[in-house]
N, C-alpha and C. Protein backbone atom coordinates (compact mmCIF):
# COMPACT_ATOMS: atom_id res chain seq x y z
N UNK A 1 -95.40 8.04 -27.41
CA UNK A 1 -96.40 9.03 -27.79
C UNK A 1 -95.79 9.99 -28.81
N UNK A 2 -96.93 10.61 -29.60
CA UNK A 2 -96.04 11.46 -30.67
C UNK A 2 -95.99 13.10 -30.31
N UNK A 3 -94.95 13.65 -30.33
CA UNK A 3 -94.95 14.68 -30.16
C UNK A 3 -94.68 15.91 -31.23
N UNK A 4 -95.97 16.82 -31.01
CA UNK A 4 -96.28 17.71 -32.08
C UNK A 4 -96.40 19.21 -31.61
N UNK A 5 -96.07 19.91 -32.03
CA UNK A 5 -97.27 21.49 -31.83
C UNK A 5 -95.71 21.74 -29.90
N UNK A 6 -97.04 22.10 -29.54
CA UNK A 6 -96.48 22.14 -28.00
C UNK A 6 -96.58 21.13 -26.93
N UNK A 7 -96.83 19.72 -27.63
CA UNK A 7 -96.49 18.75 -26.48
C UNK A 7 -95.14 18.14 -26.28
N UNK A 8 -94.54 18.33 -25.04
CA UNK A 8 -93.76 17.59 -24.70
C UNK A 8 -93.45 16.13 -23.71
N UNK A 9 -91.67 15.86 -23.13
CA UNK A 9 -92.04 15.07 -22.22
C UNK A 9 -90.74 15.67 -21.38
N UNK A 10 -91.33 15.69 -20.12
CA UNK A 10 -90.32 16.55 -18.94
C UNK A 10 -89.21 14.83 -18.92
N UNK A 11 -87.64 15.78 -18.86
CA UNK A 11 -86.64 14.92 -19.10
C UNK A 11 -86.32 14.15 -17.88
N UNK A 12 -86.81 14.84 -16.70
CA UNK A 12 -86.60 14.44 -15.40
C UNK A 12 -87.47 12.95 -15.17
N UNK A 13 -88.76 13.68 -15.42
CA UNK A 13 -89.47 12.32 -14.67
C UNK A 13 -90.15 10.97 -15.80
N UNK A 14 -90.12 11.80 -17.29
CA UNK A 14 -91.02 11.07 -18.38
C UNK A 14 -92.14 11.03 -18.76
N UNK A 15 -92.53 11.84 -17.71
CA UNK A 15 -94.42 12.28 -17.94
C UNK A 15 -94.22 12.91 -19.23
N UNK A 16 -95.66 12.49 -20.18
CA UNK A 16 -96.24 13.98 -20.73
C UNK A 16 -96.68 14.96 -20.71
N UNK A 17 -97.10 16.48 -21.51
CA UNK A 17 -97.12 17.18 -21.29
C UNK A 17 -98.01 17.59 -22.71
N UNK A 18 -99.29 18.30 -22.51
CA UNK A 18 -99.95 19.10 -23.88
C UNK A 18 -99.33 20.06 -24.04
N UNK A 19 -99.19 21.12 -23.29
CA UNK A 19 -98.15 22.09 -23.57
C UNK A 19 -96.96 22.73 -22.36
N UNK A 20 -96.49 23.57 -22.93
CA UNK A 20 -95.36 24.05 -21.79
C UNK A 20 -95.88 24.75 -20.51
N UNK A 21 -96.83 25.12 -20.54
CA UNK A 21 -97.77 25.36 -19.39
C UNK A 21 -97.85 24.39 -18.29
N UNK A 22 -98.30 23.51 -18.63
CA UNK A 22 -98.72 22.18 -17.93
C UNK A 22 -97.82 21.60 -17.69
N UNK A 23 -96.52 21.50 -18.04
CA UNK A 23 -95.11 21.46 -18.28
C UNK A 23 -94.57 22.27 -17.05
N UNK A 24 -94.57 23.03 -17.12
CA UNK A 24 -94.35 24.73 -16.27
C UNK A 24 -94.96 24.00 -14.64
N UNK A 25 -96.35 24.07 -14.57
CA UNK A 25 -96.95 23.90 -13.58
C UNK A 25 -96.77 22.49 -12.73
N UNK A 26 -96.19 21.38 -13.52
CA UNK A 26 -95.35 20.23 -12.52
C UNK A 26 -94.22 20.16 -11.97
N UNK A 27 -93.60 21.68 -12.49
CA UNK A 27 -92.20 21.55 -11.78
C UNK A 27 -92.17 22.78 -10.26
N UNK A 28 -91.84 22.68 -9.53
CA UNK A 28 -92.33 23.07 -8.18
C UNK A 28 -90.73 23.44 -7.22
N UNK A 29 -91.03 24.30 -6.03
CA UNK A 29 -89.42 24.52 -5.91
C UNK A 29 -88.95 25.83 -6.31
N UNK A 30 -87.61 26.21 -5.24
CA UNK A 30 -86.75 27.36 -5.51
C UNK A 30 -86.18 27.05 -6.95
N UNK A 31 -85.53 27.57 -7.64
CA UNK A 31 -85.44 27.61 -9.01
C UNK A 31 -83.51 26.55 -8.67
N UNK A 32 -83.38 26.93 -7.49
CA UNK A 32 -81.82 26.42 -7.46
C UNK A 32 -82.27 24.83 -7.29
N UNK A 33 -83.25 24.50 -7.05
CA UNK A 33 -83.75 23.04 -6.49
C UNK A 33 -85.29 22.68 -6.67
N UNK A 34 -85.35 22.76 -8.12
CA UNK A 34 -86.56 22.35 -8.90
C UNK A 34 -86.56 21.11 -8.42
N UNK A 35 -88.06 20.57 -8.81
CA UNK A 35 -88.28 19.04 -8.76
C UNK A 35 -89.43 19.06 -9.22
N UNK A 36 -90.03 17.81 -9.99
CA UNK A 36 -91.29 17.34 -10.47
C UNK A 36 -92.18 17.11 -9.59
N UNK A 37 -93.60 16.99 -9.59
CA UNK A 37 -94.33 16.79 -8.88
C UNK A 37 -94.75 15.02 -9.73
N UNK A 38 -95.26 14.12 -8.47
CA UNK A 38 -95.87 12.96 -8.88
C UNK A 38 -97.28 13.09 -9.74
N UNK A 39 -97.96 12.22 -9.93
CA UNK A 39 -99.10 12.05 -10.42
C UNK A 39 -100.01 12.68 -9.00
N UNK A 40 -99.84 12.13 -7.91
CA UNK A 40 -100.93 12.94 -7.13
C UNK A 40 -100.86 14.41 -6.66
N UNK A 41 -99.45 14.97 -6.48
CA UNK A 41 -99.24 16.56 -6.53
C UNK A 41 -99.67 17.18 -7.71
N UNK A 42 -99.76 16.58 -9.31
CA UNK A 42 -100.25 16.92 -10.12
C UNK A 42 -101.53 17.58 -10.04
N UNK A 43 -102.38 16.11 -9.55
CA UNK A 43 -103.82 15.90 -9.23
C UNK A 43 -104.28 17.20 -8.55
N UNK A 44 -103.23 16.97 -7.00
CA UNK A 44 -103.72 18.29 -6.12
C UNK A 44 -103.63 20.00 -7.05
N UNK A 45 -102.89 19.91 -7.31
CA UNK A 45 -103.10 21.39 -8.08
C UNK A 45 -104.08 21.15 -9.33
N UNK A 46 -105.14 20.47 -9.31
CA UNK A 46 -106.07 20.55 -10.32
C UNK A 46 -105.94 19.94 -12.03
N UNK A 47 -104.24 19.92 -12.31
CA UNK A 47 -104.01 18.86 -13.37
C UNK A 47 -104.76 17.85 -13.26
N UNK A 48 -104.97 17.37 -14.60
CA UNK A 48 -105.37 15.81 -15.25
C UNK A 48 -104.81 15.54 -16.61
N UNK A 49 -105.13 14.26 -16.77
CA UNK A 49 -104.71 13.66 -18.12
C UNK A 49 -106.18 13.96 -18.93
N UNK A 50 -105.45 14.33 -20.62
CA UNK A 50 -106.49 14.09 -21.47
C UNK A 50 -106.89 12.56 -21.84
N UNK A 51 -107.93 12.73 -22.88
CA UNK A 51 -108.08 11.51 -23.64
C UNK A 51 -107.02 10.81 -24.07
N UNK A 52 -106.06 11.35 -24.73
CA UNK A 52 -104.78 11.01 -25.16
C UNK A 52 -103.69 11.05 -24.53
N UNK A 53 -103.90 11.32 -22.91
CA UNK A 53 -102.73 10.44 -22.20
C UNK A 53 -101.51 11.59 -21.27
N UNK A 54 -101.70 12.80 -22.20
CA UNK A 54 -101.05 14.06 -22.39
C UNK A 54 -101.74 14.59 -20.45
N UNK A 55 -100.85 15.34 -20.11
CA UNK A 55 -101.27 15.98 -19.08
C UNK A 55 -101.89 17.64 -19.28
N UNK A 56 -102.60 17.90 -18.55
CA UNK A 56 -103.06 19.46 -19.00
C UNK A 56 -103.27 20.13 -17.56
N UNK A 57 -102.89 21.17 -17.96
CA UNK A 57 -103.40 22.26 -16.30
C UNK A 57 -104.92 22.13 -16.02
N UNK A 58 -106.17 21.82 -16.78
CA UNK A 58 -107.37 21.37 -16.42
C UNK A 58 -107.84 20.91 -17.50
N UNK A 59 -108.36 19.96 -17.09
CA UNK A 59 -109.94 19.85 -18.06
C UNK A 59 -110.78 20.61 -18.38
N UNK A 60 -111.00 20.99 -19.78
CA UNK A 60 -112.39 22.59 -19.84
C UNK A 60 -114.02 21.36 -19.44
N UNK A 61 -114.50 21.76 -19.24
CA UNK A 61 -116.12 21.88 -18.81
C UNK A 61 -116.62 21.21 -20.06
N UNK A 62 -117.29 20.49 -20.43
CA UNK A 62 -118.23 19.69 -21.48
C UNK A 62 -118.98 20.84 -22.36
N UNK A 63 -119.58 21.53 -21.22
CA UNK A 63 -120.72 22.92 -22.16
C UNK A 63 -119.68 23.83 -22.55
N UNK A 64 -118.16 24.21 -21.87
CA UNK A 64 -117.40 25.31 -22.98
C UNK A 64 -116.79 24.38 -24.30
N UNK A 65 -116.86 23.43 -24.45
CA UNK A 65 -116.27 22.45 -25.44
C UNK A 65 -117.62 23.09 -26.69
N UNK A 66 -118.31 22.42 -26.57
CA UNK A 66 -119.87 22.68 -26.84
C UNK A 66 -119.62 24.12 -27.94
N UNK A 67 -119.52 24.96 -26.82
CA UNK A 67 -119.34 26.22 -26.85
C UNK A 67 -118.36 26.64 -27.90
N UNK A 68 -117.46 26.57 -27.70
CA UNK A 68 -115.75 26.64 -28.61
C UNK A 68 -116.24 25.75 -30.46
N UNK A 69 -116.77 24.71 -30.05
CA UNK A 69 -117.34 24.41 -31.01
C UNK A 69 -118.14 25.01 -32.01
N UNK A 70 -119.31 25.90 -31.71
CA UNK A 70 -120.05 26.37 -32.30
C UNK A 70 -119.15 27.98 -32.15
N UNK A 71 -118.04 28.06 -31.92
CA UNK A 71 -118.14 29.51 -32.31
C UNK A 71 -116.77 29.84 -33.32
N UNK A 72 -116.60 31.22 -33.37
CA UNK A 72 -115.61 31.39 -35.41
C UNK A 72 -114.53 30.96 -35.31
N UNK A 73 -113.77 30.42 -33.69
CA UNK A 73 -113.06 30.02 -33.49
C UNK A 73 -112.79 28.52 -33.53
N UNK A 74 -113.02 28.17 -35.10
CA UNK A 74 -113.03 26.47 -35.12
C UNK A 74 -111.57 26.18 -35.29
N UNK A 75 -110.34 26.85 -35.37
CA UNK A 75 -109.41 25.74 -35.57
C UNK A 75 -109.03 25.78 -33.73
N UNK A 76 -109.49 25.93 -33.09
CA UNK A 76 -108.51 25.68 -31.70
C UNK A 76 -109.59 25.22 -30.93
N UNK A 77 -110.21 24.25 -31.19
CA UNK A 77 -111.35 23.42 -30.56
C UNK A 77 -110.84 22.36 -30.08
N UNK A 78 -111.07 21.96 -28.32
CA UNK A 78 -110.31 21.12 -27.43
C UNK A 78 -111.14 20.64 -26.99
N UNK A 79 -110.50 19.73 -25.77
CA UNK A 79 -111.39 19.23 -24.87
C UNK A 79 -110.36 19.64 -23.40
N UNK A 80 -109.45 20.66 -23.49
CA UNK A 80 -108.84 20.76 -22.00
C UNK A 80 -108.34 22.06 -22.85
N UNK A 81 -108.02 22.86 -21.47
CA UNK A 81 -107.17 24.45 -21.43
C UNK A 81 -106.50 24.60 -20.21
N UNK A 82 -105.26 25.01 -20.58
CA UNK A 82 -104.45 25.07 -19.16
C UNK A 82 -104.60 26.42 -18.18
N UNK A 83 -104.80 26.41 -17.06
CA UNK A 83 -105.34 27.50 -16.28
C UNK A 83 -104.04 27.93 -15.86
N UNK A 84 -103.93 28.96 -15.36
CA UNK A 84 -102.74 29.39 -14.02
C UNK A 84 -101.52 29.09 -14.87
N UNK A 85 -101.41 29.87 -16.01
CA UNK A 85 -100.01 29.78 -16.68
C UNK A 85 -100.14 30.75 -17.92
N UNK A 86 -98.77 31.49 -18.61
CA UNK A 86 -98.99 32.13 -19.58
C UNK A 86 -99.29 31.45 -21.07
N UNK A 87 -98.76 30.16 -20.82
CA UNK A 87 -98.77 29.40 -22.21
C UNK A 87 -99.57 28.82 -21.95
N UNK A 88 -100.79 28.30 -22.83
CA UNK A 88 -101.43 26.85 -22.35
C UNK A 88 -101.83 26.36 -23.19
């Protein structure tokens, strides 16, 4: 996968990542004894994969897509936004 902007891939497990947020939110644990979460601990805290494969803290809603679309804010038009993190 190509990596641009703020996507990465966590070194531990190989997953992707849209940004460091979503990044942030799979790693779980006292800080002395981090660990990744699987695809279904992902799941449970509300992560999913985009279209492109990338993981994100959520999927946005179809009607805020819609939304983001029609408004002055056209260069940062998505189809996912990461919740529950400072970066997303």
């Amino acid at each position: 996968m190509k990596l641009s902007g703020d996507r990465n891939q966590c070194r531990g497990c190989g997953v992707y990542f849209n940004s460091v947020g979503a990044f942030d939110r799979h790693r779980v644990g006292a800080m002395d004894a981090r660990r990744c979460l699987d695809e279904v601990g992902m799941t449970a805290r509300g992560m999913a994969k985009n279209a492109a494969g990338f993981w994100v803290g959520s999927l946005m809603p179809i009607g805020a897509v819609a939304e983001r679309r029609n408004s002055d804010d056209r260069g940062v038009v998505g189809i996912e936004v990461a919740l529950g993190c400072d970066r997303g």
